[in-house]
PDB file of N, CA and C in Angstrom:
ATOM      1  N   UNK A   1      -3.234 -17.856 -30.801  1.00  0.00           N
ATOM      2  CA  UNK A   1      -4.344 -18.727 -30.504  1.00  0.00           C
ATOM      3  C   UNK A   1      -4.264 -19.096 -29.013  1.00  0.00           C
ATOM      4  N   UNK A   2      -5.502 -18.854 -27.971  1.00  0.00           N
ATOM      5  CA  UNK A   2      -5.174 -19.383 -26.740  1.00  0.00           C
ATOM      6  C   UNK A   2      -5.833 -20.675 -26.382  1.00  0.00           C
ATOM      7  N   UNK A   3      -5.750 -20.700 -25.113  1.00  0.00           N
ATOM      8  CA  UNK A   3      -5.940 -22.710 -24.808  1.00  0.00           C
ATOM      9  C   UNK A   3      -6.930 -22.994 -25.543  1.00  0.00           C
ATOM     10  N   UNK A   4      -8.341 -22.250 -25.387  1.00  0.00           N
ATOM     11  CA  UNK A   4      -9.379 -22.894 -25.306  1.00  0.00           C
ATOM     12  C   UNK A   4      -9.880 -23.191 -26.924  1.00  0.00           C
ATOM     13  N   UNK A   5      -8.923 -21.886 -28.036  1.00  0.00           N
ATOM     14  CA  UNK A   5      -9.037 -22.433 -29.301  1.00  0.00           C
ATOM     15  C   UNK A   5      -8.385 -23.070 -29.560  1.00  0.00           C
ATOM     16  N   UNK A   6      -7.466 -23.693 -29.088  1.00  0.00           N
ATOM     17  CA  UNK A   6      -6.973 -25.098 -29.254  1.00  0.00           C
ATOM     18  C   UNK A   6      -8.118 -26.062 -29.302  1.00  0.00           C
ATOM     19  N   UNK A   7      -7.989 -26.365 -27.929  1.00  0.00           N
ATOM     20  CA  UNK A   7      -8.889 -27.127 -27.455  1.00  0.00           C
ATOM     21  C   UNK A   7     -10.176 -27.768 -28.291  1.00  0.00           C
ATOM     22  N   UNK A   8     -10.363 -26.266 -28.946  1.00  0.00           N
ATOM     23  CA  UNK A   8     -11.969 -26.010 -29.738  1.00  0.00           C
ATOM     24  C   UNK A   8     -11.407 -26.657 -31.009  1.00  0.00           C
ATOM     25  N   UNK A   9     -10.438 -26.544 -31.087  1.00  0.00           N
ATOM     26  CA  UNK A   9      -9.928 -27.561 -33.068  1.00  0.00           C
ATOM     27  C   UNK A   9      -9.749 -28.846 -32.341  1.00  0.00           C
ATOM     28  N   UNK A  10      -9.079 -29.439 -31.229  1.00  0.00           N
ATOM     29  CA  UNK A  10      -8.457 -30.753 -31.410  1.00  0.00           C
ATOM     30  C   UNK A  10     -10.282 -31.284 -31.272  1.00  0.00           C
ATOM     31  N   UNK A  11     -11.024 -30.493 -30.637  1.00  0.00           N
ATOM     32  CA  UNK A  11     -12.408 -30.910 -30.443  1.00  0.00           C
ATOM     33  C   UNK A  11     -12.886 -31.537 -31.579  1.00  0.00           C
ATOM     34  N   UNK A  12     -13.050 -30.978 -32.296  1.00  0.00           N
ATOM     35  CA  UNK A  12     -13.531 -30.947 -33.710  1.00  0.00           C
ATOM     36  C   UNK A  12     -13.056 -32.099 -34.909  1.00  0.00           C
ATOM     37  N   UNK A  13     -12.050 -32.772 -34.416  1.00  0.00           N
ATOM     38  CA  UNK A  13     -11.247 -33.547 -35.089  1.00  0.00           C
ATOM     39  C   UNK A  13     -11.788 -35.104 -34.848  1.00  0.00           C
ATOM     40  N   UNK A  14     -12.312 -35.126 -33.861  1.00  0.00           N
ATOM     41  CA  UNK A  14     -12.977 -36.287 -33.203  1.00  0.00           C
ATOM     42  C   UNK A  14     -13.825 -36.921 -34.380  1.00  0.00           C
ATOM     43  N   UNK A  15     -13.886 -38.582 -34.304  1.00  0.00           N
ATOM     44  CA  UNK A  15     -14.477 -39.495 -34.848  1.00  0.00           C
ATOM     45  C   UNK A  15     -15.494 -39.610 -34.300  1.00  0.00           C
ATOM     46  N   UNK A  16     -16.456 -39.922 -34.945  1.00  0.00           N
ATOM     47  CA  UNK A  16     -17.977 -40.597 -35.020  1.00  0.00           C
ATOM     48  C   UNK A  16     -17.911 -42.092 -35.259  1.00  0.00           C
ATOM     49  N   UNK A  17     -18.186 -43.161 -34.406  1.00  0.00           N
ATOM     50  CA  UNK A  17     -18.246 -44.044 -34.147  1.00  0.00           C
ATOM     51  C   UNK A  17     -17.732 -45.112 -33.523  1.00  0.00           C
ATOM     52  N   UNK A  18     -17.755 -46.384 -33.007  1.00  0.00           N
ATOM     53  CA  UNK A  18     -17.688 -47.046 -31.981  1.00  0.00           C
ATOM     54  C   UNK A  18     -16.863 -48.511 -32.739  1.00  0.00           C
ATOM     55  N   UNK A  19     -15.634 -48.162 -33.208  1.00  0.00           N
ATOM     56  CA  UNK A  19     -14.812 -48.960 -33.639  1.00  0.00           C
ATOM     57  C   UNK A  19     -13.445 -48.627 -33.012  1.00  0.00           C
ATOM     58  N   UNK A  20     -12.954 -49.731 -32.537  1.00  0.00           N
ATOM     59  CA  UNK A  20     -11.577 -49.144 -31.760  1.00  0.00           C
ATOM     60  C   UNK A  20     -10.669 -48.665 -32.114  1.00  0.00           C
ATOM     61  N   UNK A  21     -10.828 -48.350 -33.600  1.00  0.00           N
ATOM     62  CA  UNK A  21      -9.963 -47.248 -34.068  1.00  0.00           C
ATOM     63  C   UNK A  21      -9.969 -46.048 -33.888  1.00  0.00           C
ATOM     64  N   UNK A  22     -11.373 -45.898 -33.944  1.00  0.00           N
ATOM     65  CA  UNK A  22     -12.254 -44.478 -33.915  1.00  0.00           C
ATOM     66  C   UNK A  22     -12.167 -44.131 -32.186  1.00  0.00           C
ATOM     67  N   UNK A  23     -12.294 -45.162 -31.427  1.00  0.00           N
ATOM     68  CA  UNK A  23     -11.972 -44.835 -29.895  1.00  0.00           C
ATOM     69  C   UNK A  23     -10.675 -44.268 -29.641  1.00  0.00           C
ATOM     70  N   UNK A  24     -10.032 -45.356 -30.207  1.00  0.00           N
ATOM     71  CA  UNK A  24      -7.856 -44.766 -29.884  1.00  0.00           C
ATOM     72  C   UNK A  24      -8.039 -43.419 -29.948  1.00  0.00           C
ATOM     73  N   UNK A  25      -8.604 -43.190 -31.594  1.00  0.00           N
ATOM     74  CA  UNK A  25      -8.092 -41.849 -31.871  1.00  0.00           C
ATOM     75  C   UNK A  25      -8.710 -40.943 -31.325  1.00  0.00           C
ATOM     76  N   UNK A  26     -10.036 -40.624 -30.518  1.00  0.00           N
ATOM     77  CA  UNK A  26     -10.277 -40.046 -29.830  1.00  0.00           C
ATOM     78  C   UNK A  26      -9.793 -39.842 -28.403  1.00  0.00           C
ATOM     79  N   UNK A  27      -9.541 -41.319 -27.846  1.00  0.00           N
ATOM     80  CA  UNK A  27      -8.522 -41.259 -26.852  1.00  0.00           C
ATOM     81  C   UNK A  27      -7.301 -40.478 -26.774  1.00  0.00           C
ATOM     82  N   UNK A  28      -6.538 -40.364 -28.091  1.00  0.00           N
ATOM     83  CA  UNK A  28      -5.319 -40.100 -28.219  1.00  0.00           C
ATOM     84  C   UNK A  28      -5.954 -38.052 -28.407  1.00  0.00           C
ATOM     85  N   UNK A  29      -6.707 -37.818 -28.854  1.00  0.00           N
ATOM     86  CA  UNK A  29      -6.903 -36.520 -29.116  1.00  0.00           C
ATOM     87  C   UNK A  29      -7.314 -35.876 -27.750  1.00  0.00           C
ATOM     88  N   UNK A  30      -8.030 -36.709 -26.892  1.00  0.00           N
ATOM     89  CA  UNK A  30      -8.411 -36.157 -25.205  1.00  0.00           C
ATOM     90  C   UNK A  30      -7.030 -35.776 -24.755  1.00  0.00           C
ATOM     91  N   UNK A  31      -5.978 -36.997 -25.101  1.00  0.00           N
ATOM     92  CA  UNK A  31      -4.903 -36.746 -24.190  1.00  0.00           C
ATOM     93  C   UNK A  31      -4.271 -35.716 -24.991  1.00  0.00           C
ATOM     94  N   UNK A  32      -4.519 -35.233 -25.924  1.00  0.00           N
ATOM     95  CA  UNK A  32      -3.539 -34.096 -26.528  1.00  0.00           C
ATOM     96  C   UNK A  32      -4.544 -33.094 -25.550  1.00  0.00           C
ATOM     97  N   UNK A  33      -5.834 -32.856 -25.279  1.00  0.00           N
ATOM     98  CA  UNK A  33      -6.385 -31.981 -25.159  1.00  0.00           C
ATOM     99  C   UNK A  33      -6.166 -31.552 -23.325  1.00  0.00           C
ATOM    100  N   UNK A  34      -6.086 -33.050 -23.207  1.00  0.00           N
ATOM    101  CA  UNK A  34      -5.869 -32.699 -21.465  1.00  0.00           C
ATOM    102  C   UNK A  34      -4.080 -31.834 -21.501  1.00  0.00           C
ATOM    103  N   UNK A  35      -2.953 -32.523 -22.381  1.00  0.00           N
ATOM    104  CA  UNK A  35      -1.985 -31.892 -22.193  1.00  0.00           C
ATOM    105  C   UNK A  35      -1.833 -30.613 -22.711  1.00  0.00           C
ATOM    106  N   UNK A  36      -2.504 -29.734 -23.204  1.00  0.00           N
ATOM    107  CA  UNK A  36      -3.062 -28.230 -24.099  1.00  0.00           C
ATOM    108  C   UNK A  36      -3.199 -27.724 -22.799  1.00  0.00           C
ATOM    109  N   UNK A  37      -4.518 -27.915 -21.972  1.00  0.00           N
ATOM    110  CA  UNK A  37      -4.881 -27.590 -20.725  1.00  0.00           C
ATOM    111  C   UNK A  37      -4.210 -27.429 -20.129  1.00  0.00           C
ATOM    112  N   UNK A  38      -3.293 -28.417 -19.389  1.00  0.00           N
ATOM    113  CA  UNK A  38      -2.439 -28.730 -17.926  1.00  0.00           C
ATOM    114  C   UNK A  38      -1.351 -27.516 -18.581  1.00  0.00           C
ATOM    115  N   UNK A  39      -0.493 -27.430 -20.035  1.00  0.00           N
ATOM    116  CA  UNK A  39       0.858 -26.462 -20.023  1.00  0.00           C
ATOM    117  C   UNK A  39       0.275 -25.216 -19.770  1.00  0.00           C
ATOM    118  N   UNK A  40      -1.822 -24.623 -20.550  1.00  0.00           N
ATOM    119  CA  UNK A  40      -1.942 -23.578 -20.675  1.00  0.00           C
ATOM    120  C   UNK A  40      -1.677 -23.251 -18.622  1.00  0.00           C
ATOM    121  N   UNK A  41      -2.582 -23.679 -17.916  1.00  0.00           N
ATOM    122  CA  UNK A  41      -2.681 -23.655 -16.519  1.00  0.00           C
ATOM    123  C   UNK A  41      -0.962 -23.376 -15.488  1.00  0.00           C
ATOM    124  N   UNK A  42      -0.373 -24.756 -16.019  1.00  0.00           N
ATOM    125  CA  UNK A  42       0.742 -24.869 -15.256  1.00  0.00           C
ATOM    126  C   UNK A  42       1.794 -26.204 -15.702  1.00  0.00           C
ATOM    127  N   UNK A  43       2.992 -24.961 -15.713  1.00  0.00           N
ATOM    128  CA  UNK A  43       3.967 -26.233 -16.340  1.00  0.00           C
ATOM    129  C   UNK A  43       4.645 -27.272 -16.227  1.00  0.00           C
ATOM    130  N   UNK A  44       4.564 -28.461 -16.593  1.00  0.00           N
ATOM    131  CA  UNK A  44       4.756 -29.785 -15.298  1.00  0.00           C
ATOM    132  C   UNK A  44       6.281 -29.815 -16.291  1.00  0.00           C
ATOM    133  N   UNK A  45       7.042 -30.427 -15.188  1.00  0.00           N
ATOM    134  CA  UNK A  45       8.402 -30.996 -15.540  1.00  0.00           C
ATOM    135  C   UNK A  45       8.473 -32.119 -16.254  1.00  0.00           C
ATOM    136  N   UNK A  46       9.331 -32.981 -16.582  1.00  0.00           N
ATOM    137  CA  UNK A  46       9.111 -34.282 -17.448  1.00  0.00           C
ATOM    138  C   UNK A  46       8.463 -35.353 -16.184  1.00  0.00           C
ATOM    139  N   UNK A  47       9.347 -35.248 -15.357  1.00  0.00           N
ATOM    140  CA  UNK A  47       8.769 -36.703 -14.029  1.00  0.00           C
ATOM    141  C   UNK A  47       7.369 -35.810 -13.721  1.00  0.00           C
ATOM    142  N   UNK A  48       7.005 -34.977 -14.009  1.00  0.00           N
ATOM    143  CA  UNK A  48       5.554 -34.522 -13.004  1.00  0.00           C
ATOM    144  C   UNK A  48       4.478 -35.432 -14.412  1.00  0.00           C
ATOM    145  N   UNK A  49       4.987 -34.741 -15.689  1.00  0.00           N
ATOM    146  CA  UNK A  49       4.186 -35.027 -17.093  1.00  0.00           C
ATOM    147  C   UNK A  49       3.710 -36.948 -16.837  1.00  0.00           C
ATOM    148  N   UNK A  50       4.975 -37.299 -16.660  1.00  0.00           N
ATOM    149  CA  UNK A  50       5.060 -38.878 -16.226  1.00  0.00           C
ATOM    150  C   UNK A  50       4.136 -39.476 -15.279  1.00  0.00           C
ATOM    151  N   UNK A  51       4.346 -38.717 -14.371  1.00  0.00           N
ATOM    152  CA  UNK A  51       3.175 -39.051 -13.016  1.00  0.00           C
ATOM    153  C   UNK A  51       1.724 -39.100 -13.245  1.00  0.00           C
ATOM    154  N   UNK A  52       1.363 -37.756 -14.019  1.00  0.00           N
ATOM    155  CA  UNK A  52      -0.170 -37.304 -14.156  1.00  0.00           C
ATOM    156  C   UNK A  52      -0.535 -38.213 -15.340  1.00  0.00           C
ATOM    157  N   UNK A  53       0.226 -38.603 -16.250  1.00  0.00           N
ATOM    158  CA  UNK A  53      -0.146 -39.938 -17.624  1.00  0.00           C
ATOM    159  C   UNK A  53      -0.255 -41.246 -17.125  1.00  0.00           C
ATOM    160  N   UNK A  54       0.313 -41.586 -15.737  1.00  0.00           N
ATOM    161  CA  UNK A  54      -0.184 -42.573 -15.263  1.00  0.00           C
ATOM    162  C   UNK A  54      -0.663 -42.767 -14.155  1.00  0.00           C
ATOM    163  N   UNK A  55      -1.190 -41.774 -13.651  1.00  0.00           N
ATOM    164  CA  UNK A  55      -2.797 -41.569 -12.704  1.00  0.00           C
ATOM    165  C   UNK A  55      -3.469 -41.421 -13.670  1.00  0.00           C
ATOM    166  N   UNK A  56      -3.583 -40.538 -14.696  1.00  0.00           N
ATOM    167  CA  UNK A  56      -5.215 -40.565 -15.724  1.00  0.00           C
ATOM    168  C   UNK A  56      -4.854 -42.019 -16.253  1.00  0.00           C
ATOM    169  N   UNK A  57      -3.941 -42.652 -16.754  1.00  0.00           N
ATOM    170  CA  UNK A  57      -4.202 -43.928 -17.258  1.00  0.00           C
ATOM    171  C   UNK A  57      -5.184 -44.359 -16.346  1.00  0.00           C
ATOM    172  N   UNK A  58      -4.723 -44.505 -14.759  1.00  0.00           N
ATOM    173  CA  UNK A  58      -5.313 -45.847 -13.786  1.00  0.00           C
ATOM    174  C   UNK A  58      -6.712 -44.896 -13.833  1.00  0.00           C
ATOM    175  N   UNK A  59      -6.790 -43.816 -13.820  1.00  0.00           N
ATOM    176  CA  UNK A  59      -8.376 -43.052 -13.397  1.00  0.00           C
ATOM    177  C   UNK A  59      -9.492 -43.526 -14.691  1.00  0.00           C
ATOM    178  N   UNK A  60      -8.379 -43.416 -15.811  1.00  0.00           N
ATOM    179  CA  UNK A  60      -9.555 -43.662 -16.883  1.00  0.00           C
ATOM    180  C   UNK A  60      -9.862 -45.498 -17.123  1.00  0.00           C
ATOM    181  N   UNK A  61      -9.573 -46.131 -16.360  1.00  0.00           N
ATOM    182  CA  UNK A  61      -9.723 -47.586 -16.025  1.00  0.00           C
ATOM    183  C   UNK A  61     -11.159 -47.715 -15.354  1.00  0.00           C
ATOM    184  N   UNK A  62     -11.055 -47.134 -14.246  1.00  0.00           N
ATOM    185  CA  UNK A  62     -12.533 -46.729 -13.352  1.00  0.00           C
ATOM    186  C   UNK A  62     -13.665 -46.187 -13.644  1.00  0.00           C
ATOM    187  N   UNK A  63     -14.685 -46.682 -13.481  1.00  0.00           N
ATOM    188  CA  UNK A  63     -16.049 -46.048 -13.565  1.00  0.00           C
ATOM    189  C   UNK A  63     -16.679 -46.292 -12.259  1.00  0.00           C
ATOM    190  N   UNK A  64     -17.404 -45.133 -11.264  1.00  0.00           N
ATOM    191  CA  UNK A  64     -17.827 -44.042 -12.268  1.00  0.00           C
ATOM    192  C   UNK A  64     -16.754 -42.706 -12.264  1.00  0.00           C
ATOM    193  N   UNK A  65     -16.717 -41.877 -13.119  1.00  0.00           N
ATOM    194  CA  UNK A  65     -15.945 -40.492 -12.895  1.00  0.00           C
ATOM    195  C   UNK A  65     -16.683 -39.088 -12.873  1.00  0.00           C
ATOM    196  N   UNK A  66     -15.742 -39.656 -10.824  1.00  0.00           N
ATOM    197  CA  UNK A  66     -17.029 -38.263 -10.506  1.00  0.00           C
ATOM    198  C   UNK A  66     -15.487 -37.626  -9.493  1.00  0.00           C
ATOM    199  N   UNK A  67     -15.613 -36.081  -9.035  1.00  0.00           N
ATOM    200  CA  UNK A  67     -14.178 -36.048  -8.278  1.00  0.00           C
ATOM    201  C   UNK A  67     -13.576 -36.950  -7.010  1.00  0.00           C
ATOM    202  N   UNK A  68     -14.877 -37.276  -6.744  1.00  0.00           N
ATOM    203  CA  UNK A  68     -14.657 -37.955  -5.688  1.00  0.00           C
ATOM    204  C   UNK A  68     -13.896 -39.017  -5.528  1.00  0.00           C
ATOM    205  N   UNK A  69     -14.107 -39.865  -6.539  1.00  0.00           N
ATOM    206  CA  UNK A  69     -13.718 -41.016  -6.961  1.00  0.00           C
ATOM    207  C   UNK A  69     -12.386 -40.762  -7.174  1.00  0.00           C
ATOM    208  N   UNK A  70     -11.898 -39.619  -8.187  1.00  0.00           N
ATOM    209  CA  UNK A  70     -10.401 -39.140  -8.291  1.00  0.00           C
ATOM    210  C   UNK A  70      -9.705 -39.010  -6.893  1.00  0.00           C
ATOM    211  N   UNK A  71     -10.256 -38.507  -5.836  1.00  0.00           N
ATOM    212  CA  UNK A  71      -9.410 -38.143  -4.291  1.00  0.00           C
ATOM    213  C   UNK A  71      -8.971 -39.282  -4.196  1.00  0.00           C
ATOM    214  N   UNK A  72      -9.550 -40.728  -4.171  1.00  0.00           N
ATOM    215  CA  UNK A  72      -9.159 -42.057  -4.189  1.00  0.00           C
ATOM    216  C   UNK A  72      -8.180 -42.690  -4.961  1.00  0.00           C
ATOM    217  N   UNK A  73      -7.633 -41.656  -6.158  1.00  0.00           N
ATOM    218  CA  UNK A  73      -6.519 -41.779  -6.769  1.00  0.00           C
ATOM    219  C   UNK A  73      -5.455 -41.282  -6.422  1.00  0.00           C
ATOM    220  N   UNK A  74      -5.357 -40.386  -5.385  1.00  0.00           N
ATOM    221  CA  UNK A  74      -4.274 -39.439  -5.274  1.00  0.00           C
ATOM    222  C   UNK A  74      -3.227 -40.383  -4.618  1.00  0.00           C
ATOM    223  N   UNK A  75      -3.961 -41.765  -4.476  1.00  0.00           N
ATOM    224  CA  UNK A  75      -2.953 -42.228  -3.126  1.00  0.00           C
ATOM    225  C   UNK A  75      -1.759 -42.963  -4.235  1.00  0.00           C
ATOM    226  N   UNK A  76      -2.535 -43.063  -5.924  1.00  0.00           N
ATOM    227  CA  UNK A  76      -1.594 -43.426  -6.938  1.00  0.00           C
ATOM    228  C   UNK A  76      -0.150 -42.492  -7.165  1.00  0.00           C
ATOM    229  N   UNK A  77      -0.029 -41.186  -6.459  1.00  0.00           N
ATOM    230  CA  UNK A  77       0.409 -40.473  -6.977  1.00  0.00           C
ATOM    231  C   UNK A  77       1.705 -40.942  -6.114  1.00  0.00           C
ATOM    232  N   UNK A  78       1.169 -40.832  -4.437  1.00  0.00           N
ATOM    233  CA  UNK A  78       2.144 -41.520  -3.467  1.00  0.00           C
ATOM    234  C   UNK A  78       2.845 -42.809  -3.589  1.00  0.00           C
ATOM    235  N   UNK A  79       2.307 -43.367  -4.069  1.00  0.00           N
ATOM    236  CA  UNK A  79       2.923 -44.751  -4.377  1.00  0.00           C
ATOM    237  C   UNK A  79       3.870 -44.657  -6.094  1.00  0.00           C
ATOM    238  N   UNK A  80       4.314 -43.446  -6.869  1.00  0.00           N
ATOM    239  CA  UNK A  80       4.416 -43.361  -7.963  1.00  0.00           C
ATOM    240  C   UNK A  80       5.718 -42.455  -7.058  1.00  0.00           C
ATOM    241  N   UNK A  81       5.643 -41.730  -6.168  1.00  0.00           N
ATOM    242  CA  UNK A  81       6.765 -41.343  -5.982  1.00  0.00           C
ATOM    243  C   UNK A  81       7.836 -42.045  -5.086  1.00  0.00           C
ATOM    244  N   UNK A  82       7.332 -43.081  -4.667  1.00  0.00           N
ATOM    245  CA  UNK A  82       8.433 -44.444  -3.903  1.00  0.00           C
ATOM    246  C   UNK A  82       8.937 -45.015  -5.704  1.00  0.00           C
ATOM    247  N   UNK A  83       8.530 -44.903  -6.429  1.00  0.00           N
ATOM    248  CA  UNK A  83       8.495 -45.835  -7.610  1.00  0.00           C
ATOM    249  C   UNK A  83       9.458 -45.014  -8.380  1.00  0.00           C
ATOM    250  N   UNK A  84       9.486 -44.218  -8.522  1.00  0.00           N
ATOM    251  CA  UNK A  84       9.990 -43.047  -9.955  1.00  0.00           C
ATOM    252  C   UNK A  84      10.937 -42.197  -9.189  1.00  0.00           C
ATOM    253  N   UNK A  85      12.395 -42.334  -9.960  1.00  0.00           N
ATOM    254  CA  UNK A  85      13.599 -41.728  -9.934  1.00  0.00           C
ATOM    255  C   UNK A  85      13.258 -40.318  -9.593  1.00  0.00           C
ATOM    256  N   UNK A  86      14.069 -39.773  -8.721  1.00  0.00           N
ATOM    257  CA  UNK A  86      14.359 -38.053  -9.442  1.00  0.00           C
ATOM    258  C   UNK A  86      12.682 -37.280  -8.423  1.00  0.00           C
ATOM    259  N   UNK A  87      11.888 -37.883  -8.414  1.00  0.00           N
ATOM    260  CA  UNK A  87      10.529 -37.210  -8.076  1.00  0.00           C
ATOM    261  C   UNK A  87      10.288 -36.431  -6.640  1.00  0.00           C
ATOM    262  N   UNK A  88       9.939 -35.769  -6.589  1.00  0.00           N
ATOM    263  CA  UNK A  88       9.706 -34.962  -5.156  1.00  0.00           C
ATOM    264  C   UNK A  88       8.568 -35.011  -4.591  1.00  0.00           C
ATOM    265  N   UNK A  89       8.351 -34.718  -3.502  1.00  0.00           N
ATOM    266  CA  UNK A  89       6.881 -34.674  -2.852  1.00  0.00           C
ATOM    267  C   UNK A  89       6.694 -33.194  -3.571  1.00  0.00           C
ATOM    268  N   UNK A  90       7.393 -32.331  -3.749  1.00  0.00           N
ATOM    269  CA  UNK A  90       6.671 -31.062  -4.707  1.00  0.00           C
ATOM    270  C   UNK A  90       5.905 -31.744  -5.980  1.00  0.00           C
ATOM    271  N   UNK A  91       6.706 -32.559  -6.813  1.00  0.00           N
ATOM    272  CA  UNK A  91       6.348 -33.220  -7.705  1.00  0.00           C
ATOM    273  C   UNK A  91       4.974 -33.371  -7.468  1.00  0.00           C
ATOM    274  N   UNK A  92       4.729 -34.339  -6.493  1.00  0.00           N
ATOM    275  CA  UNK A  92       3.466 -35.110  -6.458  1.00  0.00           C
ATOM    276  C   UNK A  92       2.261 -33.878  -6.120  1.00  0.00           C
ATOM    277  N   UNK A  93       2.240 -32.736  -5.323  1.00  0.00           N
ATOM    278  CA  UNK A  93       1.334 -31.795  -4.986  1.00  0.00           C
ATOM    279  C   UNK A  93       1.535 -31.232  -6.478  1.00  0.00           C
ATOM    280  N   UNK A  94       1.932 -31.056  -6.909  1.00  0.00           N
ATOM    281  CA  UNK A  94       1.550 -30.120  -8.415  1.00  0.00           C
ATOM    282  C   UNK A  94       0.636 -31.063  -9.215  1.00  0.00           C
ATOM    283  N   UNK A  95       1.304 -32.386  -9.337  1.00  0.00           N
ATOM    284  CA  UNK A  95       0.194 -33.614 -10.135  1.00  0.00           C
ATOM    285  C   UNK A  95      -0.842 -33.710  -9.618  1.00  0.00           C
ATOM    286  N   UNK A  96      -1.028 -33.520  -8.445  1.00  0.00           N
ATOM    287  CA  UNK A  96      -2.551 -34.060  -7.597  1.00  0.00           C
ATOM    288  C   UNK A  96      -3.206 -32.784  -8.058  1.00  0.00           C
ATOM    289  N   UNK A  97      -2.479 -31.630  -8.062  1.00  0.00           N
ATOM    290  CA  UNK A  97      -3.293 -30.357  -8.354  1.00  0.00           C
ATOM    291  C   UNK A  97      -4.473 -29.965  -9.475  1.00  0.00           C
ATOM    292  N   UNK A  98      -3.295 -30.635 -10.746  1.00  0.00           N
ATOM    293  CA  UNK A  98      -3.717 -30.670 -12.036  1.00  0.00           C
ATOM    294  C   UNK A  98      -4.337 -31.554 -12.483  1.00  0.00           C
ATOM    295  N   UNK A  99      -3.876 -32.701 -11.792  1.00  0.00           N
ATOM    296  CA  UNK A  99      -5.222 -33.999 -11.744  1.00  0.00           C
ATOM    297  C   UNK A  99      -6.404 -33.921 -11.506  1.00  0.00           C
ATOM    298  N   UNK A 100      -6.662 -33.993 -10.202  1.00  0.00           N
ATOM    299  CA  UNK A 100      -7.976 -32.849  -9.797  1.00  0.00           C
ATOM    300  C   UNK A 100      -8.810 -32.006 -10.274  1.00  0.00           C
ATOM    301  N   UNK A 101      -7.511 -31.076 -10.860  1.00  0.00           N
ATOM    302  CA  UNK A 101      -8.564 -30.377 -12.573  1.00  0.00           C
ATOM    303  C   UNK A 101      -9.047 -30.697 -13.122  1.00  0.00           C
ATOM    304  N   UNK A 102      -8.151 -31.874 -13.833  1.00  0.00           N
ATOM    305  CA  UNK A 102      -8.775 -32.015 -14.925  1.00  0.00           C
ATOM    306  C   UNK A 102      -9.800 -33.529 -14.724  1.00  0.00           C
ATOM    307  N   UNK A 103     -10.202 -33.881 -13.228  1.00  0.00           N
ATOM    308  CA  UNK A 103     -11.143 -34.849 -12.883  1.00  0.00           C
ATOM    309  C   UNK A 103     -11.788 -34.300 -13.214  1.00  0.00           C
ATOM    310  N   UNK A 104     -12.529 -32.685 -12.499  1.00  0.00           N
ATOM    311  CA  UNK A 104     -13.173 -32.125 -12.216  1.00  0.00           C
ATOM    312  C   UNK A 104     -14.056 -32.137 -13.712  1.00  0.00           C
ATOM    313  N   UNK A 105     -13.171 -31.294 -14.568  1.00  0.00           N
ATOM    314  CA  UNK A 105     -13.733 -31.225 -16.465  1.00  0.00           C
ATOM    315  C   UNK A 105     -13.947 -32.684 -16.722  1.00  0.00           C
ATOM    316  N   UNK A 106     -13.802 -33.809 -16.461  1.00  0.00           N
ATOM    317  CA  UNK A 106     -14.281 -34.713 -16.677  1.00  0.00           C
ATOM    318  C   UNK A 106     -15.719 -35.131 -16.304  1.00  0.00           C
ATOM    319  N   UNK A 107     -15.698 -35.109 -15.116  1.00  0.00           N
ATOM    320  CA  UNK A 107     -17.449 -35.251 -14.413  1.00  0.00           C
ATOM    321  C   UNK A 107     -18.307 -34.427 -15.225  1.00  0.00           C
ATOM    322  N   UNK A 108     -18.223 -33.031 -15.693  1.00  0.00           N
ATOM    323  CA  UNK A 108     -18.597 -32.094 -16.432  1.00  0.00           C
ATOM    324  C   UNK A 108     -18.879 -32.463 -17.446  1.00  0.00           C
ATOM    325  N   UNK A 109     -18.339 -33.342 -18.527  1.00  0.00           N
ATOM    326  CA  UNK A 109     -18.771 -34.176 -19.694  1.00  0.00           C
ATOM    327  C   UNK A 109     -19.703 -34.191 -19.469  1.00  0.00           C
TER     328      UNK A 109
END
């Protein structure tokens, strides 16, 4: 099975309606779907996985989401590597990379 039939089942699994249960769990199924994506593309280490879960946290805080708006996040990524053990400036160019991506499929919604 490759990414995108993944992708195409966790799709499918999604709730219909506007109860915050029904949100979580769609929330929680995006983020399975964004992490399907990012391993099919490119494989992040544990501190990179760490980094990019909390830039999309702070990105998905913001409205509106357009890429642009994401470039304005990248500076989260810099300030995440003064913060977080072990991390490299390689680190952070691979997260901004895949971030970026997957801004991009976001605006696309």
């Amino acid at each position: 099975m490759n990414v995108n039939e993944v992708v195409q089942r966790i799709t499918k699994l999604q709730l219909n309606g506007e109860d915050l249960r029904a949100q979580a769990y769609n929330e929680a199924l995006m983020a399975a779907i964004h992490i399907v994506e990012s391993q099919g593309r490119t494989h992040l280490n544990k501190n990179q996985q760490r980094m990019l879960q909390e830039v999309i946290k702070q990105y998905d805080i913001t409205k509106p989401k357009t890429v642009l708006h994401a470039l304005e996040h990248l500076s989260m990524i810099a300030f995440l590597l003064d913060e977080m053990d072990e991390v490299t400036e390689e680190d952070c160019i691979m997260v901004a990379q895949v971030f970026l991506d997957w801004a991009l499929k976001q605006e696309d919604v």
